[in-house]
N, C-alpha and C. Protein backbone atom coordinates (compact mmCIF):
# COMPACT_ATOMS: atom_id res chain seq x y z
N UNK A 1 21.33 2.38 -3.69
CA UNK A 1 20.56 3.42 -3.02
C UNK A 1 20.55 3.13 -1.52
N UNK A 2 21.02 4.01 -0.36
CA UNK A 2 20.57 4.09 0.40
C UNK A 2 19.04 3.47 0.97
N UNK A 3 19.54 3.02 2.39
CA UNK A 3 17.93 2.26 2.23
C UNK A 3 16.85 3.33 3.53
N UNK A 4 15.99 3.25 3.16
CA UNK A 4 15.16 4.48 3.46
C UNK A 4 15.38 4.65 5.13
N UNK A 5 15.28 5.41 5.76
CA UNK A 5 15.07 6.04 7.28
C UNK A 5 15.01 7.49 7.44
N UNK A 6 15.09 7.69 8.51
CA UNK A 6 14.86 9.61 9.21
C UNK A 6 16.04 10.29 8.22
N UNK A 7 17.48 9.30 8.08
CA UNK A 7 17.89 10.79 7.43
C UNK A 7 17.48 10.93 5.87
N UNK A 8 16.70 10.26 5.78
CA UNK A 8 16.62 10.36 4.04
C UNK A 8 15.51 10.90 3.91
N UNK A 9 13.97 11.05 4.99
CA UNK A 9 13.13 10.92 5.07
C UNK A 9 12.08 10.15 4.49
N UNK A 10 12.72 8.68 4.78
CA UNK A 10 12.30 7.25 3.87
C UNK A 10 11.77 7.47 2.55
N UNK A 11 12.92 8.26 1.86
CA UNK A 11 12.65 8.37 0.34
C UNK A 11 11.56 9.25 0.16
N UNK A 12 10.95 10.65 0.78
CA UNK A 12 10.24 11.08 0.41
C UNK A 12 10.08 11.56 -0.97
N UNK A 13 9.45 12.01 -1.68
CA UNK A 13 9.37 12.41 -3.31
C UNK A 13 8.54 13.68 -2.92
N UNK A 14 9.30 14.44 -2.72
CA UNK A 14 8.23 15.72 -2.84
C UNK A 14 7.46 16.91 -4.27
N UNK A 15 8.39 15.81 -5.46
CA UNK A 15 8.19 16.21 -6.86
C UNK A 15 6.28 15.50 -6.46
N UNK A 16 6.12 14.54 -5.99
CA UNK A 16 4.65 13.79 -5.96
C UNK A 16 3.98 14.20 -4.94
N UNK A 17 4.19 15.35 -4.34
CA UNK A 17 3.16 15.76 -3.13
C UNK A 17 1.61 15.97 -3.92
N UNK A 18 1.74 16.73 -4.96
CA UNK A 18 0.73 17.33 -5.59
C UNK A 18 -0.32 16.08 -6.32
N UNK A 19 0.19 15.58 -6.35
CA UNK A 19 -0.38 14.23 -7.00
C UNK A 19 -1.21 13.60 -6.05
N UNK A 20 -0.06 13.28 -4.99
CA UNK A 20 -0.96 12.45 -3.89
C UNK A 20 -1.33 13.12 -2.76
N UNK A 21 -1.47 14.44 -3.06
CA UNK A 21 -3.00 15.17 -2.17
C UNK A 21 -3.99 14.73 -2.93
N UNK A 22 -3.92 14.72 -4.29
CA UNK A 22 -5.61 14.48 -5.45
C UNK A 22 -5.59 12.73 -4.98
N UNK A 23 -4.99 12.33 -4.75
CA UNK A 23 -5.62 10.64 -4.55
C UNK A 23 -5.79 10.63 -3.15
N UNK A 24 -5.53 11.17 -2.18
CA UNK A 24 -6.22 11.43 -1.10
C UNK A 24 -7.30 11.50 -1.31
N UNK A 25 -7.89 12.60 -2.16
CA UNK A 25 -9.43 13.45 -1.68
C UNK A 25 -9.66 12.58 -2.76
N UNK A 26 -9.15 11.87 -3.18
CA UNK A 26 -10.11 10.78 -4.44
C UNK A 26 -9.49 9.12 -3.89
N UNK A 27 -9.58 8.72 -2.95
CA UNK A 27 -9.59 7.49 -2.74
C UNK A 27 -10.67 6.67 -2.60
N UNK A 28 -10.22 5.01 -3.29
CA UNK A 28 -11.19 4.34 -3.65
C UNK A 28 -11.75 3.79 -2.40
N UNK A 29 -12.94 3.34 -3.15
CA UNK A 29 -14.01 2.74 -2.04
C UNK A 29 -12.69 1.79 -0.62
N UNK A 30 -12.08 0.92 -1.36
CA UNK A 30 -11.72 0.19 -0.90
C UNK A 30 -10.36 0.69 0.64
N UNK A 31 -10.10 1.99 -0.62
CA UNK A 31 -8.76 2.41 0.24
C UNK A 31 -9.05 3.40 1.31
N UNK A 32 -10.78 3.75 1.38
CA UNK A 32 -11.42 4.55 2.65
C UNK A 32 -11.69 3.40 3.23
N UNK A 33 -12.02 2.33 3.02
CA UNK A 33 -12.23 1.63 4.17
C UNK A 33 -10.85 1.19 5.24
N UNK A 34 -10.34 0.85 4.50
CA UNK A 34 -8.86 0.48 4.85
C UNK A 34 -8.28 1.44 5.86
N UNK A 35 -8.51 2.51 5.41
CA UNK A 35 -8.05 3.95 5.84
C UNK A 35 -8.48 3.97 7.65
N UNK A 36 -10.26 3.63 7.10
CA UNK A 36 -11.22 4.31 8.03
C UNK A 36 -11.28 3.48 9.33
N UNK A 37 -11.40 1.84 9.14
CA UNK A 37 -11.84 0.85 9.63
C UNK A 37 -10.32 -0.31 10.18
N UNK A 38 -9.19 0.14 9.52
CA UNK A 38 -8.01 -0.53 10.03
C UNK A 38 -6.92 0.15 10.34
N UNK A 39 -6.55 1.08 9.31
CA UNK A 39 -5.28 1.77 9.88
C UNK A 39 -5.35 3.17 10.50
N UNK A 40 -6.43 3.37 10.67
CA UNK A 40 -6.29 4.87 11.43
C UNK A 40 -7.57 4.35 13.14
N UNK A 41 -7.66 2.96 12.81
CA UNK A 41 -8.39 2.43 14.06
C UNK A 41 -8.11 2.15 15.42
N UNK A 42 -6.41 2.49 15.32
CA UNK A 42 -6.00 2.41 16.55
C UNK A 42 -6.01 0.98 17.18
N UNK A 43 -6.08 0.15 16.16
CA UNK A 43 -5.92 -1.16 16.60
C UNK A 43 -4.78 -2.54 16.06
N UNK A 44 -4.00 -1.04 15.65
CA UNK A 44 -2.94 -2.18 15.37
C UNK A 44 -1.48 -1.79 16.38
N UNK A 45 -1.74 -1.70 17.52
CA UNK A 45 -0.77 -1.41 18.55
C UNK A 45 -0.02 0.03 18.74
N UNK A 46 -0.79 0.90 18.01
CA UNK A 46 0.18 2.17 18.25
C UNK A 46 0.96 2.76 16.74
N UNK A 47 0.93 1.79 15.81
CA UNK A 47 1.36 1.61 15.02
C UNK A 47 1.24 2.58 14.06
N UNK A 48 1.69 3.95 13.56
CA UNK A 48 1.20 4.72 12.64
C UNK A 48 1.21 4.54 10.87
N UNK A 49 0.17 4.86 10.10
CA UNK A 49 0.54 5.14 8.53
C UNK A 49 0.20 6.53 8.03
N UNK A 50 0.37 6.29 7.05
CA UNK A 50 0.34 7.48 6.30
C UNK A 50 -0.25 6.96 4.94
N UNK A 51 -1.00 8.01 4.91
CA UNK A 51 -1.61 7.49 3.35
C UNK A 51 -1.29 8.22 2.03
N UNK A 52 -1.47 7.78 0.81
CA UNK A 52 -0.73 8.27 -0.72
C UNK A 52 0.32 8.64 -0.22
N UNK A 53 1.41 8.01 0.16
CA UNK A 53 2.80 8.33 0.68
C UNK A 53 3.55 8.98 -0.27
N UNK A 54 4.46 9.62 -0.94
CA UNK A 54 5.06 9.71 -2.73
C UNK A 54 6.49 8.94 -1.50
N UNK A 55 7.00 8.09 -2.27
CA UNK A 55 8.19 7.35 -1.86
C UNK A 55 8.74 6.95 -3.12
N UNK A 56 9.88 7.01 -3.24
CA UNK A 56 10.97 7.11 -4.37
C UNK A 56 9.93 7.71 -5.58
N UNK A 57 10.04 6.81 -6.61
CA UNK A 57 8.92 7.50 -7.94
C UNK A 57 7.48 7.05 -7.81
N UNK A 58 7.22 6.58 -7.00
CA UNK A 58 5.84 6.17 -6.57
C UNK A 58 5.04 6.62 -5.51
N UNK A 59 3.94 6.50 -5.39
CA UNK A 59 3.00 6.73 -4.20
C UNK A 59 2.19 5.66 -3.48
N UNK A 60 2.88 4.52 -2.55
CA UNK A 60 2.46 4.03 -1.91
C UNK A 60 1.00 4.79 -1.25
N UNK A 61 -0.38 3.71 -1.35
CA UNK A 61 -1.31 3.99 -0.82
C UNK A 61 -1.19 3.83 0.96
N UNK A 62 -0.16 3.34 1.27
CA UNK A 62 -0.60 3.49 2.86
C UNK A 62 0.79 3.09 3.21
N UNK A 63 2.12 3.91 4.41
CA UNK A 63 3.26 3.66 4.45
C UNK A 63 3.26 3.55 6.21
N UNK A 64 4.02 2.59 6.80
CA UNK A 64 4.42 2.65 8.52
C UNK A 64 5.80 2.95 8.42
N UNK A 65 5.92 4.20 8.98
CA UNK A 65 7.51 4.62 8.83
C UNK A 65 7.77 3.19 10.09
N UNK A 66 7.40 3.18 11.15
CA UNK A 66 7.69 2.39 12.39
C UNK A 66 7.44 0.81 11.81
N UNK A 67 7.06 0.35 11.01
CA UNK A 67 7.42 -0.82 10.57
C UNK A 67 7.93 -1.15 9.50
N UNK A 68 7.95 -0.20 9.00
CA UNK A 68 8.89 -0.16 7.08
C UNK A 68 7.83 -0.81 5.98
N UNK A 69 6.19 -0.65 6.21
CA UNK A 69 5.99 -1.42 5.88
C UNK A 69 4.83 -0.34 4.76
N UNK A 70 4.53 -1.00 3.36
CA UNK A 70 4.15 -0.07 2.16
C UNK A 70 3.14 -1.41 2.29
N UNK A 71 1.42 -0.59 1.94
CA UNK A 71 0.39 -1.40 1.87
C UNK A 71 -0.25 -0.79 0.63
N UNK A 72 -0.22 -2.30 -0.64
CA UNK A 72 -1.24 -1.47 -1.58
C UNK A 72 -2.61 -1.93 -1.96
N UNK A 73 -3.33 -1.46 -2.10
CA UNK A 73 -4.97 -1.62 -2.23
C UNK A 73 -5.27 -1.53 -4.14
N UNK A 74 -4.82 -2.76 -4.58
CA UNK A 74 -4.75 -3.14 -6.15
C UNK A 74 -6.38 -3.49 -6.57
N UNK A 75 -6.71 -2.87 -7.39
CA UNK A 75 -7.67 -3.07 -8.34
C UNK A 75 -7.80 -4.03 -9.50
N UNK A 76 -8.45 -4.45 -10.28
CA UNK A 76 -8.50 -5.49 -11.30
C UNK A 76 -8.01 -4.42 -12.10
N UNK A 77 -7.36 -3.41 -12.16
CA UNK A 77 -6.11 -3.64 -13.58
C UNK A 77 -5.15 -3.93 -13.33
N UNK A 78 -4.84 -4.14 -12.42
CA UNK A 78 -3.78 -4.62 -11.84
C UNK A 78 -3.42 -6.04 -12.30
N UNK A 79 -4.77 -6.76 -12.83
CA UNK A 79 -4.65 -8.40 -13.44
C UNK A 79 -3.78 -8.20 -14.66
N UNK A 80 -3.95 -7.13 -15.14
CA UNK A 80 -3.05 -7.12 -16.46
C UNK A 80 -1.78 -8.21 -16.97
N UNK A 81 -0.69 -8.15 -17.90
CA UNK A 81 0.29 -8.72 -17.73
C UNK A 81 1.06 -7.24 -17.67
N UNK A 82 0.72 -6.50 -18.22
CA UNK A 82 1.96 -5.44 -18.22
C UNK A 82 1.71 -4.57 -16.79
N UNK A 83 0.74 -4.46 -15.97
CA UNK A 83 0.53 -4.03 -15.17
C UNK A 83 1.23 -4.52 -13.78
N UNK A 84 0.80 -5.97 -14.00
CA UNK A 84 1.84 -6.59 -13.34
C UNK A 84 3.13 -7.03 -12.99
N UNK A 85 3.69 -6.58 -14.44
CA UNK A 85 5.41 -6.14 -14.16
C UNK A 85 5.40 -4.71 -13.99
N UNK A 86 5.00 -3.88 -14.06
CA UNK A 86 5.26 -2.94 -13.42
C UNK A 86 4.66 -2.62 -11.72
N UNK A 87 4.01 -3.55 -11.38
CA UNK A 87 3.79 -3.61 -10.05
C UNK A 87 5.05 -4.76 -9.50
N UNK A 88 5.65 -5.43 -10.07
CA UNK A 88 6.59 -6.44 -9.59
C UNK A 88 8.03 -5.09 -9.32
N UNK A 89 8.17 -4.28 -10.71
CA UNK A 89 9.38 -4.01 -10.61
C UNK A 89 9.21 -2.56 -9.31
N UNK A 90 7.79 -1.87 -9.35
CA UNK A 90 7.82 -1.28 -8.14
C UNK A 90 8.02 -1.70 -6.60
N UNK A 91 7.58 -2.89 -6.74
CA UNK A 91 7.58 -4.20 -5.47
C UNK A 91 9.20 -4.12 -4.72
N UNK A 92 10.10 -4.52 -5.95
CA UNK A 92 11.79 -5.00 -6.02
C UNK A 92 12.13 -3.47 -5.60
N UNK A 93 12.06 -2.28 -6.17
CA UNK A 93 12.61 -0.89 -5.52
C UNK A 93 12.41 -0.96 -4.62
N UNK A 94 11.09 -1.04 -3.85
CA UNK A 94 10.76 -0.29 -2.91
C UNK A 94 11.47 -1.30 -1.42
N UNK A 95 11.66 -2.63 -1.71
CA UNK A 95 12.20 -4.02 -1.65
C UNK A 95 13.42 -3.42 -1.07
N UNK A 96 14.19 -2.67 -2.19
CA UNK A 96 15.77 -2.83 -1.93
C UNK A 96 16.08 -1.99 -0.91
N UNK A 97 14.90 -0.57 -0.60
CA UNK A 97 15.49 0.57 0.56
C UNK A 97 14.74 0.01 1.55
N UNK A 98 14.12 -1.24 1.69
CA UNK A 98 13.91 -1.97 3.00
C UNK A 98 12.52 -2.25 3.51
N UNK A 99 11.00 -1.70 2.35
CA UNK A 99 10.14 -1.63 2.61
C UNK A 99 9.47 -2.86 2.71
């Protein structure tokens, strides 16, 4: 796969727009703070994100096209074992187009 940039529009998924407008207007405690208090604070140099991103088959909770960089805000199901290979093997995709 191609690894994500402008001409690909870093893997947008627009099959998941609809999805991740509803986790927008339903984000967790944790991921409004994050939102509210770090990445939209203007204090990380200029630096933009975007939040519920849909990127390849997933929806990164917070994406920097300008640093390639996918931030996720994991909950205790996430302790799982099966949860956690499927957070490993989303990790390795998102890994390979450069995130």
């Amino acid at each position: 796969m191609l690894p994500a940039g402008p001409k690909n529009n870093w893997h947008y998924n627009k099959k998941l727009k609809p999805l991740a407008r509803e986790l927008r207007n339903h984000m967790t405690y944790a991921e409004v703070y994050m939102w509210k208090y770090v990445l939209r604070a203007s204090s990380l140099k200029g630096y933009g994100f975007r939040r519920q991103r849909p990127v390849l088959k997933y929806i990164a909770d917070f994406m920097s096209k300008d640093l390639m960089l996918i931030i996720e805000i994991d909950g205790g199901y996430h302790e799982t074992p099966e949860q956690m290979r499927r957070d490993r093997i989303r990790e390795i995709a998102l890994e390979n187009v450069g995130f």
